[in-house]
N, C-alpha and C. Protein backbone atom coordinates (compact mmCIF):
# COMPACT_ATOMS: atom_id res chain seq x y z
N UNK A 1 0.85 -1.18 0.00
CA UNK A 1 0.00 0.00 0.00
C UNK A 1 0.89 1.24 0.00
N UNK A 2 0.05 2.20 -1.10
CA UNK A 2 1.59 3.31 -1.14
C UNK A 2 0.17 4.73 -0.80
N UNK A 3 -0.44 4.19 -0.27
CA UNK A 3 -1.61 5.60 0.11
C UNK A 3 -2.75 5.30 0.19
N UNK A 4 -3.12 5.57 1.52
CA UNK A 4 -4.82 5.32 2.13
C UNK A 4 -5.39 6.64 1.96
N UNK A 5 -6.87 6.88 1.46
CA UNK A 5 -6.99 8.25 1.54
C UNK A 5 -8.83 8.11 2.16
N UNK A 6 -9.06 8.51 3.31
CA UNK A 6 -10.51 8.70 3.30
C UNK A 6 -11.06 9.94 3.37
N UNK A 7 -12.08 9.34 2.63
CA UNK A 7 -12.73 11.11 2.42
C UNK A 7 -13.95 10.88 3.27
N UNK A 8 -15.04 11.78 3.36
CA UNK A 8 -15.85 11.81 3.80
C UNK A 8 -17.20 10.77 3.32
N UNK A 9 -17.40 10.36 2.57
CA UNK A 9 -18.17 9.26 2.07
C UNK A 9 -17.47 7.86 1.15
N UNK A 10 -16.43 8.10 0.40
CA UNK A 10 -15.81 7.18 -0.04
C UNK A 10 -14.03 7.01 0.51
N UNK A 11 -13.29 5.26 0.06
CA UNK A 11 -12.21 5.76 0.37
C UNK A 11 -11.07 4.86 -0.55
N UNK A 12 -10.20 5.26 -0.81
CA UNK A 12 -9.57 4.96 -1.91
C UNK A 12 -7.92 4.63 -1.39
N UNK A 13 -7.42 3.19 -1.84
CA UNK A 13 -6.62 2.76 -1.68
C UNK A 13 -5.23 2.99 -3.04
N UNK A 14 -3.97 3.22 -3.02
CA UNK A 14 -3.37 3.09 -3.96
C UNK A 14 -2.31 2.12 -3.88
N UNK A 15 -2.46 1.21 -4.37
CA UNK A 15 -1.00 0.31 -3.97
C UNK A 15 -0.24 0.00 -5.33
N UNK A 16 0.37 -0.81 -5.75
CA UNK A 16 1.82 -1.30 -6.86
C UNK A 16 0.73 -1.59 -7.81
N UNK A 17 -0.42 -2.20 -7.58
CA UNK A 17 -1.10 -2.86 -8.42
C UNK A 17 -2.30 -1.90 -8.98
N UNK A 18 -2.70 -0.85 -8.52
CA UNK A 18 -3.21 0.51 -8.58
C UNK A 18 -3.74 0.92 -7.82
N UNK A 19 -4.90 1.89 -8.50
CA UNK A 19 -6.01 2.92 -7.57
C UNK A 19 -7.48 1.48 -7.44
N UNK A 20 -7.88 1.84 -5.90
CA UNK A 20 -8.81 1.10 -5.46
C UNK A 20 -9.70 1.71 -4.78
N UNK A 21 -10.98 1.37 -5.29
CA UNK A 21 -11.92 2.79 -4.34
C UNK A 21 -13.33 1.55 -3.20
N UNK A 22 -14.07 2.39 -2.82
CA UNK A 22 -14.92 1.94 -2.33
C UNK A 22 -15.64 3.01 -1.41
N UNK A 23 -17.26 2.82 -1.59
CA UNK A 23 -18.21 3.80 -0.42
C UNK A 23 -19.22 4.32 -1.66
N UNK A 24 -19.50 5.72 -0.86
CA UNK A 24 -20.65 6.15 -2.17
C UNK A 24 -19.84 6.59 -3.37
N UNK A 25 -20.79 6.88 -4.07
CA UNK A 25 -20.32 7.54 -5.55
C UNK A 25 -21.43 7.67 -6.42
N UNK A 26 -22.45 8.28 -5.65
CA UNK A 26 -23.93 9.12 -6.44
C UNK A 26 -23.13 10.55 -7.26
N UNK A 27 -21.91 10.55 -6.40
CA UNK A 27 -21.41 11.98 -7.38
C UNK A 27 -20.54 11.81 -8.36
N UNK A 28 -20.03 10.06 -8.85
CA UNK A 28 -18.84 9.82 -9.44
C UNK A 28 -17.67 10.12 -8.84
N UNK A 29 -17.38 10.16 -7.57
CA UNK A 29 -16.38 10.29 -7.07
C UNK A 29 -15.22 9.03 -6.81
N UNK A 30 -15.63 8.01 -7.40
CA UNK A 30 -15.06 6.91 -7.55
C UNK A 30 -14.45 7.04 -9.06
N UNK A 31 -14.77 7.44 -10.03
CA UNK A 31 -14.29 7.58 -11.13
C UNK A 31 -14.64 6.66 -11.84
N UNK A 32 -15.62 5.97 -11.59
CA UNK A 32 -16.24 4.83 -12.51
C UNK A 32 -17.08 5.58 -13.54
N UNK A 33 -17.19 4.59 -14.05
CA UNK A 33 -18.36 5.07 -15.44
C UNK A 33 -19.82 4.97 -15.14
N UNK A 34 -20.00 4.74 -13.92
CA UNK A 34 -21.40 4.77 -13.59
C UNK A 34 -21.38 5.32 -11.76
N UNK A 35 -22.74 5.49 -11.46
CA UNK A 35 -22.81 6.01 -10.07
C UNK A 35 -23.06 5.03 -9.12
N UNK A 36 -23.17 3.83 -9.26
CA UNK A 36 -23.55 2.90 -8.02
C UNK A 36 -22.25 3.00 -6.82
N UNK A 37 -22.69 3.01 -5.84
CA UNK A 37 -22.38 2.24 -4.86
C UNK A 37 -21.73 1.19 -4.30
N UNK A 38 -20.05 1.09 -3.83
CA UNK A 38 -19.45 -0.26 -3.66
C UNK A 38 -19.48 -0.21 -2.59
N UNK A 39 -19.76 -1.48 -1.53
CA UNK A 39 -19.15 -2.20 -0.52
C UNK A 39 -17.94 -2.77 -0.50
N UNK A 40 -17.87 -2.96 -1.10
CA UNK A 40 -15.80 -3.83 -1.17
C UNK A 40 -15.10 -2.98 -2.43
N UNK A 41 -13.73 -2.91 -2.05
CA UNK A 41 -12.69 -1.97 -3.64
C UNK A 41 -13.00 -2.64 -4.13
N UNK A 42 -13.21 -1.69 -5.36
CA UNK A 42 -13.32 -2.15 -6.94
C UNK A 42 -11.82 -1.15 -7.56
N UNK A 43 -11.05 -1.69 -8.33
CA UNK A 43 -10.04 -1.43 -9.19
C UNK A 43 -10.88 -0.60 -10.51
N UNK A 44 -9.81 1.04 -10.00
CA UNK A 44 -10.51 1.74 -10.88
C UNK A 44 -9.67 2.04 -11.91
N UNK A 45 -9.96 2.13 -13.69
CA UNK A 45 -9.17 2.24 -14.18
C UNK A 45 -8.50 4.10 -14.33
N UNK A 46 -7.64 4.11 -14.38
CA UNK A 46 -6.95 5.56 -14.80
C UNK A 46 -6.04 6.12 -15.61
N UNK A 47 -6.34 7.42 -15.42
CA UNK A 47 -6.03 8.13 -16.73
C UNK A 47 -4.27 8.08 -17.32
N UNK A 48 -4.04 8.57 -17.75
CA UNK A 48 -2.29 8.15 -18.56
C UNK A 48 -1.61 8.54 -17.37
N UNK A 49 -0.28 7.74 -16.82
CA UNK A 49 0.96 8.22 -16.38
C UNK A 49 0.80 7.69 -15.15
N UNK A 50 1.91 8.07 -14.26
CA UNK A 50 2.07 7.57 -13.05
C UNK A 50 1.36 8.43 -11.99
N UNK A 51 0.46 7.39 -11.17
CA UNK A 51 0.18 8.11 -10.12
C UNK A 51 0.73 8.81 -8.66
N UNK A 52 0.93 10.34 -8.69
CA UNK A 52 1.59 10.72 -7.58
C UNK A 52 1.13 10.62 -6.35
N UNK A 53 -0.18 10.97 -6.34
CA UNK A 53 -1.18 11.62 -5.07
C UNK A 53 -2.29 11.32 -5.51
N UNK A 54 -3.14 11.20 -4.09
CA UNK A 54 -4.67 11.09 -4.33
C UNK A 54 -5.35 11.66 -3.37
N UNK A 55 -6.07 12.86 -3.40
CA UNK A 55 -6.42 13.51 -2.13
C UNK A 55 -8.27 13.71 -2.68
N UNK A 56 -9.09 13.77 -1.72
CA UNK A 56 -10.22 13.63 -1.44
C UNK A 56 -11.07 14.27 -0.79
N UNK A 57 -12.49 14.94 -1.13
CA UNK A 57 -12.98 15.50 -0.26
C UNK A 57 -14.65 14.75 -0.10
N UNK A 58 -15.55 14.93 0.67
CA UNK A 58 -16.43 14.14 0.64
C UNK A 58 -16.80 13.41 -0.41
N UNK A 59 -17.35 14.41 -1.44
CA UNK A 59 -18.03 13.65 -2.96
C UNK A 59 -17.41 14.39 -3.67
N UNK A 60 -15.95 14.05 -3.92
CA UNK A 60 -14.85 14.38 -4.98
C UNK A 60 -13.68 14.12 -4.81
N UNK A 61 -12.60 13.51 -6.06
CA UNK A 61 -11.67 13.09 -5.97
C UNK A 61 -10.57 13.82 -7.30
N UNK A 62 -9.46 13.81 -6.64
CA UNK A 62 -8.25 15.01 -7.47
C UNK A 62 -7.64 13.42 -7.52
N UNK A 63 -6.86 13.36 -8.65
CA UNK A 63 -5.52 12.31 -8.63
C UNK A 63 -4.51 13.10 -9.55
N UNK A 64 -3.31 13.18 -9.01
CA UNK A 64 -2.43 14.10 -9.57
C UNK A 64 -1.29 12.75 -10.26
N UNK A 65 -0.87 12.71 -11.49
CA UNK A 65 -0.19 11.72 -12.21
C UNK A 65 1.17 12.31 -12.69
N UNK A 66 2.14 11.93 -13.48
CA UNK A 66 2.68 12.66 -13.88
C UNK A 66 2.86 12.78 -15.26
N UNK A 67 1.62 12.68 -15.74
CA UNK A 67 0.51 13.51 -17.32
C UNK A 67 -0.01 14.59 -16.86
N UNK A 68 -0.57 14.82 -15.30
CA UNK A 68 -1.54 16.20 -15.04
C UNK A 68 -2.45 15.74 -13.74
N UNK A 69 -3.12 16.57 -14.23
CA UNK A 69 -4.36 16.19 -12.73
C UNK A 69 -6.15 16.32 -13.13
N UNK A 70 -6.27 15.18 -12.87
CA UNK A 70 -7.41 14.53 -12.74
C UNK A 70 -8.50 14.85 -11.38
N UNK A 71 -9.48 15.13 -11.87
CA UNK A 71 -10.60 15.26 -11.14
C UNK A 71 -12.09 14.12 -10.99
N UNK A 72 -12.80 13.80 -10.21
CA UNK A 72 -13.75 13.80 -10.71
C UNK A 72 -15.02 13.63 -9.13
N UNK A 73 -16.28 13.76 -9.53
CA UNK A 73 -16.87 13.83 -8.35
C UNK A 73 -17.91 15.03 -8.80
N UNK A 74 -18.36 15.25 -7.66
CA UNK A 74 -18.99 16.26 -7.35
C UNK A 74 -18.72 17.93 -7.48
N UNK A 75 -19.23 18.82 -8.28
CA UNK A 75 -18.38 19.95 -8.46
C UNK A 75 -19.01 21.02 -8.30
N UNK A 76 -19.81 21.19 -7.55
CA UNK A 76 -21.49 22.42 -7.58
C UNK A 76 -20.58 23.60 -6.65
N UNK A 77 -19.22 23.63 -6.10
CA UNK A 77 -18.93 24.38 -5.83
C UNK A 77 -17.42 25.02 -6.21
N UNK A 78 -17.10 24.26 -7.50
CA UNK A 78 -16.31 24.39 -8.31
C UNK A 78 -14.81 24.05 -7.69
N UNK A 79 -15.14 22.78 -7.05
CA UNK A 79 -13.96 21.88 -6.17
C UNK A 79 -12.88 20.85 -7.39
N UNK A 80 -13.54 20.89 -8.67
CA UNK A 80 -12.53 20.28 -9.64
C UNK A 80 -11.65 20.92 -10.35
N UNK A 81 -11.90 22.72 -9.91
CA UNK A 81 -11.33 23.57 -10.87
C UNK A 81 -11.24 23.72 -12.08
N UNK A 82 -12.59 23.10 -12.77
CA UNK A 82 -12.89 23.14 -13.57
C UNK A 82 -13.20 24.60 -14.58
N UNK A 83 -13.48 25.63 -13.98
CA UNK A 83 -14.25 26.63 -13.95
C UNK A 83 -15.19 27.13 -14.20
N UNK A 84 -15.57 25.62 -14.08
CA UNK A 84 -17.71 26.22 -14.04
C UNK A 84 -17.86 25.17 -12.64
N UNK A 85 -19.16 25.27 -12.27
CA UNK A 85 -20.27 24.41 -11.69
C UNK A 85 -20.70 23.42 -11.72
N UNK A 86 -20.64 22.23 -12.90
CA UNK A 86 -21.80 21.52 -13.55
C UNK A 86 -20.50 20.21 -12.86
């Protein structure tokens, strides 16, 4: 294990073998392609390059690689830096 991260509703493991999530994810904060709900990690796939960091806030998730930085989750208060809302 190279990083435990809990957030406030979900929580995401990173080890040699990758990113591993589990909890809610009505906001996509798991980064899956859909919104359900895990009880046990599910192996999530991700975006190009090596993963540095993975930091978390209730219903949203940043993963910083070394291609860039990745968002996803919940954003109604413009927590992906996206620079909108949606």
């Amino acid at each position: 294990i190279k990083q435990i991260v809990a957030a406030g509703n979900h929580t995401l493991i990173l080890t040699d073998a990758g990113l591993f999530g589990c909890g809610v994810n009505e906001s996509g904060q798991l980064g899956l392609a859909h919104k359900e709900d895990y009880i046990t990690f599910t192996k999530i796939a991700m975006p190009p390059g090596t993963i540095q960091q993975v930091v978390a806030g209730e219903s949203h998730t940043l993963i910083l690689t070394s291609q860039g930085l990745f968002g996803c989750g919940h954003n109604k208060f413009g927590q992906l830096g996206l620079g909108h809302r949606k």
